[in-house]
C-alpha atoms as a PDB file:
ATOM      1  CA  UNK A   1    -140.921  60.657 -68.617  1.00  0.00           C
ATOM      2  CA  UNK A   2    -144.059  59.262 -66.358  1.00  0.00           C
ATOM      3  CA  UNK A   3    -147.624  59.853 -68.556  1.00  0.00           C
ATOM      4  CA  UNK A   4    -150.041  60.895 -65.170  1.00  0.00           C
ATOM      5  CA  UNK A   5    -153.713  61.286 -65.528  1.00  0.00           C
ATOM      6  CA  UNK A   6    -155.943  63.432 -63.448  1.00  0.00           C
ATOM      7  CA  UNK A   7    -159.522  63.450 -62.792  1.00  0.00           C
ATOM      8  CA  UNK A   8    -160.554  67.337 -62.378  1.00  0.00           C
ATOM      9  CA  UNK A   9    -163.610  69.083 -61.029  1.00  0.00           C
ATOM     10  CA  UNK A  10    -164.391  72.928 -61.632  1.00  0.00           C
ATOM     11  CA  UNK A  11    -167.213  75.307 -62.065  1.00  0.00           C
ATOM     12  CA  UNK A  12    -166.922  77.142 -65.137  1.00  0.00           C
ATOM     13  CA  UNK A  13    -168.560  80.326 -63.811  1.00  0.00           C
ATOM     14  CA  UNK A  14    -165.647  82.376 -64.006  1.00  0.00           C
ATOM     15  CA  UNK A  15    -163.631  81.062 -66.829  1.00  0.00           C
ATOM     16  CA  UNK A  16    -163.966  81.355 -70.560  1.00  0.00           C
ATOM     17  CA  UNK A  17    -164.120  78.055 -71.028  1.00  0.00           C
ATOM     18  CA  UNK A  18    -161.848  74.793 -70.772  1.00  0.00           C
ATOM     19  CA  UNK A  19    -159.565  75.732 -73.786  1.00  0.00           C
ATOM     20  CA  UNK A  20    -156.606  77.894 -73.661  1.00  0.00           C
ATOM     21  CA  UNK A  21    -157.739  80.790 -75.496  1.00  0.00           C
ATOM     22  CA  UNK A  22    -156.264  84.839 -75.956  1.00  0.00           C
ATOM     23  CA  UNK A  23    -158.913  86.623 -74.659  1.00  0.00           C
ATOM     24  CA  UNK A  24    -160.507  85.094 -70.980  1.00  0.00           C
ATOM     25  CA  UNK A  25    -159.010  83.182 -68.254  1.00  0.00           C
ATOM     26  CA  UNK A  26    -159.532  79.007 -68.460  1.00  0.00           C
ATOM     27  CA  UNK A  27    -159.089  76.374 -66.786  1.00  0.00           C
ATOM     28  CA  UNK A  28    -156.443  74.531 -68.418  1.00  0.00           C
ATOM     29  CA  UNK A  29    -154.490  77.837 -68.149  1.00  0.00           C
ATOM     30  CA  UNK A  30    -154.982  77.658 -64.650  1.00  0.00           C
ATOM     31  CA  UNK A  31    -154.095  74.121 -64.616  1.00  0.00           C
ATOM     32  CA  UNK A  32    -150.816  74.733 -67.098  1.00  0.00           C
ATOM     33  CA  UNK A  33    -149.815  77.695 -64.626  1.00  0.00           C
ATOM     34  CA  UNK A  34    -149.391  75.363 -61.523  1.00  0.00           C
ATOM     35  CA  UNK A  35    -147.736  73.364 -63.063  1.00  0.00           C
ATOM     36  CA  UNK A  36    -144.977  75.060 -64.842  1.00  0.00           C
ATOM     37  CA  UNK A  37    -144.012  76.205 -61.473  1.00  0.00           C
ATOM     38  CA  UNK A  38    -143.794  72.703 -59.964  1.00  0.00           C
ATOM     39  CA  UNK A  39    -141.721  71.565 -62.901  1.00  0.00           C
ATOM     40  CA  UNK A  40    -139.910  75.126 -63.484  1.00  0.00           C
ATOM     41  CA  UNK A  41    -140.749  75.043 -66.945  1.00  0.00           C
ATOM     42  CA  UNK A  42    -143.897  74.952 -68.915  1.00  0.00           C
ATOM     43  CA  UNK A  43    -145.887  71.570 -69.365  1.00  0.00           C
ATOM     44  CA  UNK A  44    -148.613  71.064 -71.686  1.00  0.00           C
ATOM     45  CA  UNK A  45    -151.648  69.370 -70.786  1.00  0.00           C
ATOM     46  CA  UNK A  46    -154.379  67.184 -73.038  1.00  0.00           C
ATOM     47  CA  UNK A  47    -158.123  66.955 -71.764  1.00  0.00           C
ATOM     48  CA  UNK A  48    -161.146  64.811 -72.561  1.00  0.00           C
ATOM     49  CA  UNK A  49    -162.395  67.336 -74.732  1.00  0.00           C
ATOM     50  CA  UNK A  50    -163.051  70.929 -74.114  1.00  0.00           C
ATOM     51  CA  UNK A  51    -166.130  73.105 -72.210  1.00  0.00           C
ATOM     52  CA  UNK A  52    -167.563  76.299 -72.885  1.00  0.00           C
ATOM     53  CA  UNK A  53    -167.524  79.279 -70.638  1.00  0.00           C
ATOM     54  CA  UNK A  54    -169.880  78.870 -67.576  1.00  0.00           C
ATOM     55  CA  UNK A  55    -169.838  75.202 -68.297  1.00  0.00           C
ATOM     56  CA  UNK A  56    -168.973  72.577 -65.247  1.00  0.00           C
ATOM     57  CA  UNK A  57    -167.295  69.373 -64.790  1.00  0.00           C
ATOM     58  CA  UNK A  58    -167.338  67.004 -62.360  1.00  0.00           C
ATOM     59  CA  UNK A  59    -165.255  63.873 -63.996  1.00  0.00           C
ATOM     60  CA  UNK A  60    -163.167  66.223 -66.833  1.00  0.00           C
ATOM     61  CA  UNK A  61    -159.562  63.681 -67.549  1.00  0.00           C
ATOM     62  CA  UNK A  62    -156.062  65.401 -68.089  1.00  0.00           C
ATOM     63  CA  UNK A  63    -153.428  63.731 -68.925  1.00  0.00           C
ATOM     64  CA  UNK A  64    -149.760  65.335 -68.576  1.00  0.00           C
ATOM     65  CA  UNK A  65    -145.812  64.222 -68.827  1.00  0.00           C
ATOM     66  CA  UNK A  66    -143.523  64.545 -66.125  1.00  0.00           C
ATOM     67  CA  UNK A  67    -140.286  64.065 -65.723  1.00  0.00           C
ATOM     68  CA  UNK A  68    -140.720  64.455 -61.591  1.00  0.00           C
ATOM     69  CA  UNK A  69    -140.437  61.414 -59.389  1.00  0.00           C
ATOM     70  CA  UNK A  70    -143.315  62.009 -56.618  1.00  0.00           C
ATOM     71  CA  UNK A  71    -145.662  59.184 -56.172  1.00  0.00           C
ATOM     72  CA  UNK A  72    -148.957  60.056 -58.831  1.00  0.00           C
ATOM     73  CA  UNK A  73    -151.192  60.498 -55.694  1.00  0.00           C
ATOM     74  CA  UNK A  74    -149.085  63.065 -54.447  1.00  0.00           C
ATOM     75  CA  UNK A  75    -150.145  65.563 -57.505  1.00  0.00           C
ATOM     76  CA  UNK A  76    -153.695  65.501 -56.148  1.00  0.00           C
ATOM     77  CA  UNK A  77    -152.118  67.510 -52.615  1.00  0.00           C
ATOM     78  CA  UNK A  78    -149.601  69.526 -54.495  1.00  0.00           C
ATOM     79  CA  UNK A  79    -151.986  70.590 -57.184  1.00  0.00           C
ATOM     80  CA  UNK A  80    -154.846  71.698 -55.116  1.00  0.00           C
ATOM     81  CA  UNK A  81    -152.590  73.283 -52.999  1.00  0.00           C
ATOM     82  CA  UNK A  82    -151.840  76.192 -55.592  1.00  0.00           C
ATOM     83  CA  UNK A  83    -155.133  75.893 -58.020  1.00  0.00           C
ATOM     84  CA  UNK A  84    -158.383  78.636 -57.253  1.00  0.00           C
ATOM     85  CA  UNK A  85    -160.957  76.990 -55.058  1.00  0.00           C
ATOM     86  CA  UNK A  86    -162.759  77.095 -58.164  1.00  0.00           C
ATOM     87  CA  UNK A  87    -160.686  74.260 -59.909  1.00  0.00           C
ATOM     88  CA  UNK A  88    -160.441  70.666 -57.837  1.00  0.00           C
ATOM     89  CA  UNK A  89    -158.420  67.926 -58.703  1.00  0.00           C
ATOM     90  CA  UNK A  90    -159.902  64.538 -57.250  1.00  0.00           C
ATOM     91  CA  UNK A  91    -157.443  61.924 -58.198  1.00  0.00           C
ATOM     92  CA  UNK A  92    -154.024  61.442 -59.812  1.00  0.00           C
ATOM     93  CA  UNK A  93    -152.885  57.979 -61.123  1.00  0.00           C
ATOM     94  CA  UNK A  94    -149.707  56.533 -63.070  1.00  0.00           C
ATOM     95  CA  UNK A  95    -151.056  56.312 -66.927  1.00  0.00           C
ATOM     96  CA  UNK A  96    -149.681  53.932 -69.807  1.00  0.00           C
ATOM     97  CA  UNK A  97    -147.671  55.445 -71.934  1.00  0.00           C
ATOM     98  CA  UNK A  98    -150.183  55.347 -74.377  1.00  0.00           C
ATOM     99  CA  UNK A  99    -152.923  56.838 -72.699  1.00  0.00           C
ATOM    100  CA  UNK A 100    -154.447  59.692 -74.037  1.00  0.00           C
ATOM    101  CA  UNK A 101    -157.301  61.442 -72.620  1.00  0.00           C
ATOM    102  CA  UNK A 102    -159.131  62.735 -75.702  1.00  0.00           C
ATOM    103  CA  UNK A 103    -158.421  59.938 -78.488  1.00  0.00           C
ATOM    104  CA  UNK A 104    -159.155  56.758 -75.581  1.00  0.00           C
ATOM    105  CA  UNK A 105    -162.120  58.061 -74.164  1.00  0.00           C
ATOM    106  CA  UNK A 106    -165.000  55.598 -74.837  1.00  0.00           C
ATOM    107  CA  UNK A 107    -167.772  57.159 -73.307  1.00  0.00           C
ATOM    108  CA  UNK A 108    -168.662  60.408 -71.730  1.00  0.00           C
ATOM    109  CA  UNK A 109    -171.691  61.079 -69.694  1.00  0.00           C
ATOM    110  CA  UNK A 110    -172.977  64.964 -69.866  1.00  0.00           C
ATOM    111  CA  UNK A 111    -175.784  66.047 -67.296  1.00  0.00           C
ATOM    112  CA  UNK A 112    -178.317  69.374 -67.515  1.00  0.00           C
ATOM    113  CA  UNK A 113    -179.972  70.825 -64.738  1.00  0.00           C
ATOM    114  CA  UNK A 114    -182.867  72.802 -65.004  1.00  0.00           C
ATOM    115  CA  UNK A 115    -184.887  74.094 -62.301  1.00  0.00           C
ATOM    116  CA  UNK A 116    -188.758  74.794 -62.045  1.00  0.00           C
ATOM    117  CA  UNK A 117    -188.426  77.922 -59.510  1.00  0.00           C
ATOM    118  CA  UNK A 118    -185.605  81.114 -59.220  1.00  0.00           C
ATOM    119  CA  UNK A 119    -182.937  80.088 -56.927  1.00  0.00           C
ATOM    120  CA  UNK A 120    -180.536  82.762 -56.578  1.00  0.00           C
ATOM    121  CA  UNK A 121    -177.688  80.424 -54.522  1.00  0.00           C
ATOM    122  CA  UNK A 122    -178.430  77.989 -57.972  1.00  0.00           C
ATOM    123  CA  UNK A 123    -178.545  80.640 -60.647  1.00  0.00           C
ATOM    124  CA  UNK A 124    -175.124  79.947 -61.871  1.00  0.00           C
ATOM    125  CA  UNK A 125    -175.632  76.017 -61.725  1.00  0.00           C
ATOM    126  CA  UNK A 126    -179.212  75.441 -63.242  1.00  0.00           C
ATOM    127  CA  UNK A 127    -181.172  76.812 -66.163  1.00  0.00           C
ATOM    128  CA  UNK A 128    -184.460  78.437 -64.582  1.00  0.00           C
ATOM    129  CA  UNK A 129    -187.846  77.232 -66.453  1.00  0.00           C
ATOM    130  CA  UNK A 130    -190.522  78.293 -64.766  1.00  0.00           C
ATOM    131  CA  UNK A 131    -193.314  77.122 -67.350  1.00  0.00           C
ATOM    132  CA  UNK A 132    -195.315  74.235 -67.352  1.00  0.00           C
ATOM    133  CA  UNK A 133    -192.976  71.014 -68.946  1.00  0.00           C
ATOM    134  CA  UNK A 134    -194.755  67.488 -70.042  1.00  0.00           C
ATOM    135  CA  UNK A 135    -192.509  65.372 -68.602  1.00  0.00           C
ATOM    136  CA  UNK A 136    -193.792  62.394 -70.254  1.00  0.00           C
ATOM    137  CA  UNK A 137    -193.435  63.743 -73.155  1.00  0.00           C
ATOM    138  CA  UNK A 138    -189.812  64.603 -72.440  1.00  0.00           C
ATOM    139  CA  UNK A 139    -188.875  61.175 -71.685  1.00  0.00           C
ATOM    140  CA  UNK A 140    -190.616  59.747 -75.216  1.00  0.00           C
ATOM    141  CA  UNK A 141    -188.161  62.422 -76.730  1.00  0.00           C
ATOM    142  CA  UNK A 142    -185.329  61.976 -74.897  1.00  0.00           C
ATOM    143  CA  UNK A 143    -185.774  57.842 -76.111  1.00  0.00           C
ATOM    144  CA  UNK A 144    -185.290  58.470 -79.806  1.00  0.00           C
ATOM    145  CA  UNK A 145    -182.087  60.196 -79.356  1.00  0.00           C
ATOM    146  CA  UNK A 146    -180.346  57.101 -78.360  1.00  0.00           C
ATOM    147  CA  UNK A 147    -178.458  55.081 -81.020  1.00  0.00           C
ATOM    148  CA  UNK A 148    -176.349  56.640 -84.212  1.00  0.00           C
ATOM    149  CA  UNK A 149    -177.263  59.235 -85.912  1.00  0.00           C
ATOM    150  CA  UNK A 150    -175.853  62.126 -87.747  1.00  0.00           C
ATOM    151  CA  UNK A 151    -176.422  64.886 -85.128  1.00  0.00           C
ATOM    152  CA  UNK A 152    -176.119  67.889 -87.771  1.00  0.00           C
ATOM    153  CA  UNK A 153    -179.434  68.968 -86.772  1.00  0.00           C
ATOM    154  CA  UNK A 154    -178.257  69.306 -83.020  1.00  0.00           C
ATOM    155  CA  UNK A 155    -174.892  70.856 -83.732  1.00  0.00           C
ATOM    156  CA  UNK A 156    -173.575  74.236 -84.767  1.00  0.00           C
ATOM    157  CA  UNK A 157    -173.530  75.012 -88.636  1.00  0.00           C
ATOM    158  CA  UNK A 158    -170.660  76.085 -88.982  1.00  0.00           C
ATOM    159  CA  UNK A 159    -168.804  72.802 -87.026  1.00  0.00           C
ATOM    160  CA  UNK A 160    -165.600  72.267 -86.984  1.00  0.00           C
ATOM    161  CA  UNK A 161    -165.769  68.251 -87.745  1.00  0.00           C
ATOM    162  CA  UNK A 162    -167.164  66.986 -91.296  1.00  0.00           C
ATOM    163  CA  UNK A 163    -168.480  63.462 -89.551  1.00  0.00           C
ATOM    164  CA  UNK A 164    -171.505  64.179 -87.410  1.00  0.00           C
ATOM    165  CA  UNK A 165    -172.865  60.898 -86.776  1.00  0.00           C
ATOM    166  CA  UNK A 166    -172.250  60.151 -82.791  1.00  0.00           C
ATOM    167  CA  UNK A 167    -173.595  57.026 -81.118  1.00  0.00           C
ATOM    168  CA  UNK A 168    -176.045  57.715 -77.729  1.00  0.00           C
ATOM    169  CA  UNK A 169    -176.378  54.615 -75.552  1.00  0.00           C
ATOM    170  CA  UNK A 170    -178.075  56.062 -72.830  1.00  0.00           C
ATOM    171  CA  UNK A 171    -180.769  58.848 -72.092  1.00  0.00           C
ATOM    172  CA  UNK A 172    -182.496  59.897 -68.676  1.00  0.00           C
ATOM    173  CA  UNK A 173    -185.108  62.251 -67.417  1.00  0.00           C
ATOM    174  CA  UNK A 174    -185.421  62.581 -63.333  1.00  0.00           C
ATOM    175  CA  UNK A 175    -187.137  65.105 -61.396  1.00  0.00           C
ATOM    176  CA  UNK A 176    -185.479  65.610 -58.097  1.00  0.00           C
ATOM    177  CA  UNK A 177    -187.546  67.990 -55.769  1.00  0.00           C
ATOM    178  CA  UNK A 178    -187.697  71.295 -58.084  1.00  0.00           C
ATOM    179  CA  UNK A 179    -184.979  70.386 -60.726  1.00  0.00           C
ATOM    180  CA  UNK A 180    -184.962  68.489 -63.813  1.00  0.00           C
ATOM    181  CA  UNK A 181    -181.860  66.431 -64.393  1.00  0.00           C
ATOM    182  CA  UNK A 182    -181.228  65.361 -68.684  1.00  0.00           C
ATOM    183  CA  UNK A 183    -179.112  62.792 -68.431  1.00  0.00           C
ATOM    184  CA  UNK A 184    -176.509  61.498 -71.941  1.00  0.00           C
ATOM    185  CA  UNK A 185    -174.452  58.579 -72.485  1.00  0.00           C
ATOM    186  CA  UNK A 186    -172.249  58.854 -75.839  1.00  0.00           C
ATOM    187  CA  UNK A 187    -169.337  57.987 -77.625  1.00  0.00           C
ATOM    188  CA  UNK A 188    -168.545  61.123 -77.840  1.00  0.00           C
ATOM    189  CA  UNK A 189    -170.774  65.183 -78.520  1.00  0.00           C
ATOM    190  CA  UNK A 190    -170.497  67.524 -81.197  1.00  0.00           C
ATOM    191  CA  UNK A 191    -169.764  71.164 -80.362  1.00  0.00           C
ATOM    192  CA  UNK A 192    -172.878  72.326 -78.708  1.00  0.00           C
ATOM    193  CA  UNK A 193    -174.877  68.935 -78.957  1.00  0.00           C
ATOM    194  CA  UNK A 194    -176.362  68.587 -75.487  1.00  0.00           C
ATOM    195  CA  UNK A 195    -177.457  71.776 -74.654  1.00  0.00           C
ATOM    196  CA  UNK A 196    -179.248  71.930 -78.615  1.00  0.00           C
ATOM    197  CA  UNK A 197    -180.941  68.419 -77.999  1.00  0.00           C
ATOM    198  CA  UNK A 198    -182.169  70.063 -74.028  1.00  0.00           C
ATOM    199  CA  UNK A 199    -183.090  73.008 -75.930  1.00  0.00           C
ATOM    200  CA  UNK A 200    -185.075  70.670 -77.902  1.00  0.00           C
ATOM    201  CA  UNK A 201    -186.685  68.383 -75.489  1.00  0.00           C
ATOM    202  CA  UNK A 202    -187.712  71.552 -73.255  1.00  0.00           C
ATOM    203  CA  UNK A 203    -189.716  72.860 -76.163  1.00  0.00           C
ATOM    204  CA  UNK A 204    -191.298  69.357 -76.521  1.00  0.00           C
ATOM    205  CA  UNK A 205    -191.987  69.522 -72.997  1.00  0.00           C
ATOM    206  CA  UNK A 206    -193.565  73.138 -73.590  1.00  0.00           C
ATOM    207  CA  UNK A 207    -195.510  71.288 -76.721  1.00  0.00           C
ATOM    208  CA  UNK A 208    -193.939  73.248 -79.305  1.00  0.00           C
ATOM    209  CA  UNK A 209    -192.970  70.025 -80.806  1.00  0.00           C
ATOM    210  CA  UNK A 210    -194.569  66.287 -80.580  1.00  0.00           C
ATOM    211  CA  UNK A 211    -191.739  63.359 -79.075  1.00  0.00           C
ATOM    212  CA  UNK A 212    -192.213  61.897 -82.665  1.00  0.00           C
ATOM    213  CA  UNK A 213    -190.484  65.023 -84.534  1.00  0.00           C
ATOM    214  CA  UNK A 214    -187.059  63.906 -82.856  1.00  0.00           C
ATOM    215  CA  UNK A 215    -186.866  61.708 -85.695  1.00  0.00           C
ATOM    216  CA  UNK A 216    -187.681  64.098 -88.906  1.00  0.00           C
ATOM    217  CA  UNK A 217    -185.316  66.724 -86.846  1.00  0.00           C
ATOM    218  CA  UNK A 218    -182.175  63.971 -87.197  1.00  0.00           C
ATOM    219  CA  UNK A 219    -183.247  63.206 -90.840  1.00  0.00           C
ATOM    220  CA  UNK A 220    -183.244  66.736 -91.949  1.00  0.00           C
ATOM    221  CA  UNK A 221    -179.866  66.782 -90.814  1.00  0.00           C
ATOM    222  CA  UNK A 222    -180.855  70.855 -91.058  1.00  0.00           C
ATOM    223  CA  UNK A 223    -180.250  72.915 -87.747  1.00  0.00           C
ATOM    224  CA  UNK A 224    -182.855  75.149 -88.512  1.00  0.00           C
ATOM    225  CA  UNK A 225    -185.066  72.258 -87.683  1.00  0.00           C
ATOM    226  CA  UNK A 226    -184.163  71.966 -84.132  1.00  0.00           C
ATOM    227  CA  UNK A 227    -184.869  73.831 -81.060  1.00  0.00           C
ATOM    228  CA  UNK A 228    -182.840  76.338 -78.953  1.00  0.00           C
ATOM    229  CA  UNK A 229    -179.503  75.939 -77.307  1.00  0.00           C
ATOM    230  CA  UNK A 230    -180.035  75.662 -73.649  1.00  0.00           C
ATOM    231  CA  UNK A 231    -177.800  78.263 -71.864  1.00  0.00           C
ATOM    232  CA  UNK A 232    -174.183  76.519 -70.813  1.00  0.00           C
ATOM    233  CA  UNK A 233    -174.522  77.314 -67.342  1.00  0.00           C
ATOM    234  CA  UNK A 234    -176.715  74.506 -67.082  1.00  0.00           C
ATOM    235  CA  UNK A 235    -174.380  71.641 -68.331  1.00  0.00           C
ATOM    236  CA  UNK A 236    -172.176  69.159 -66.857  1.00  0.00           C
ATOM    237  CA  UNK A 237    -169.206  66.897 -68.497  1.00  0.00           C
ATOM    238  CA  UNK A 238    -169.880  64.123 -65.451  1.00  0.00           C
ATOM    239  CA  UNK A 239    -167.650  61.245 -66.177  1.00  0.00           C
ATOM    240  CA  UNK A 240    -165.483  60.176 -68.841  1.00  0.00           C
ATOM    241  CA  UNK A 241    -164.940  56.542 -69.720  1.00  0.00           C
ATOM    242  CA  UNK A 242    -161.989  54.936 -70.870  1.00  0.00           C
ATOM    243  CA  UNK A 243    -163.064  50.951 -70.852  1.00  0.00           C
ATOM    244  CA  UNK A 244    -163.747  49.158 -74.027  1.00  0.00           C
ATOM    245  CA  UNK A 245    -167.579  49.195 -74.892  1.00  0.00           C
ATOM    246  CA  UNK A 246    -168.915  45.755 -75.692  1.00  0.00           C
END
């Protein structure tokens, strides 16, 4: 058996998610479908991690088994041959046999998109926020989320993980024309941890909160204490890294 890993775009629009679920179509389904028939019997795939209905991804890693003798770059063809226009893979490579896509992943870079205007060609690819945002402010915020912390505060309550301290290394702010791009760097989210900490920074930005309460929000370790959850159409699982992180 060959280990092959895939590097897969999609817009979640239309799916229920990432995850293989009972109710919903998703894109691993989609993705498991294709290729059961080019193997003729069903093959299970791993991911990065999972996304939530109406979610995107632009760098999302699979990894699969196969027991088929085509050169890896040939999957890429073959694949996107038979997947929805919807679902895109971009490259196919020969993995170790001990790669895995969710447990080796170093670091994975999320991006949000808001925009400052309705765009009806971007509704389903940008949170609209037509209000006044500090932007300044934003960026002061967006700076005290890097490093580890115990993210309870910017999860769900009811998580499914006990350990919620997560490492940031990077943060960004840019405004490009009429959009707002959030930009995160970590070893790894929490269910629901970007769009809570954009939910968070946007009210900042509105000056329902100062930059400085980032800091009593992670202490509290209290969800209650944090802002909204942006809406998931928003969101973007951009790259996934698999180097070692110095």
């Amino acid at each position: 058996m060959r280990r092959i890993k895939l590097t897969v775009a999609y817009d979640g629009t239309n799916y229920a998610g990432y995850q293989v679920q009972p109710n919903g179509n998703t894109v691993q389904a989609e993705i498991e479908t294709v290729l059961a028939r080019m193997h003729r019997q069903p093959v299970k795939i791993v991911a990065s991690g999972r996304t939530d209905a109406g979610v995107h991804a632009l760098g999302q890693v699979i990894h699969f088994d196969t027991s088929l003798q085509m050169p890896a770059e040939r999957f890429v063809k073959a694949l996107n041959a038979m997947l929805p226009d919807d679902i895109h893979v971009k490259q196919a490579e020969e993995a170790d046999a001990l790669f895995h896509a969710r447990y080796g992943a170093k670091r994975k870079e999320y991006r949000y998109y808001i925009r400052k205007t309705e765009d009806p060609f971007r509704r389903h690819y940008a949170a609209t926020v037509t209000y006044t945002l500090n932007l300044e402010s934003m960026c002061q915020a967006m700076k005290l989320l890097v490093g580890t912390h115990d993210f309870t505060s910017f999860s769900v309550t009811k998580a499914e993980v006990e350990d919620r301290v997560r490492t940031i290394y990077e943060t960004e702010v840019l405004e490009v024309d009429d959009e707002i791009i959030f930009r995160f760097v970590g070893s790894g989210f929490l269910y629901n941890q970007v769009r809570i900490m954009v939910g968070t920074v946007i009210e900042i930005g509105r000056g329902k909160y100062e930059p400085a309460d980032i800091a009593q929000m992670l202490e509290a370790r209290d969800r209650r204490m944090a802002g909204i959850t942006a809406p998931p159409h928003g969101l973007y699982l951009w790259n996934v890294n698999y180097e070692k992180v110095d």
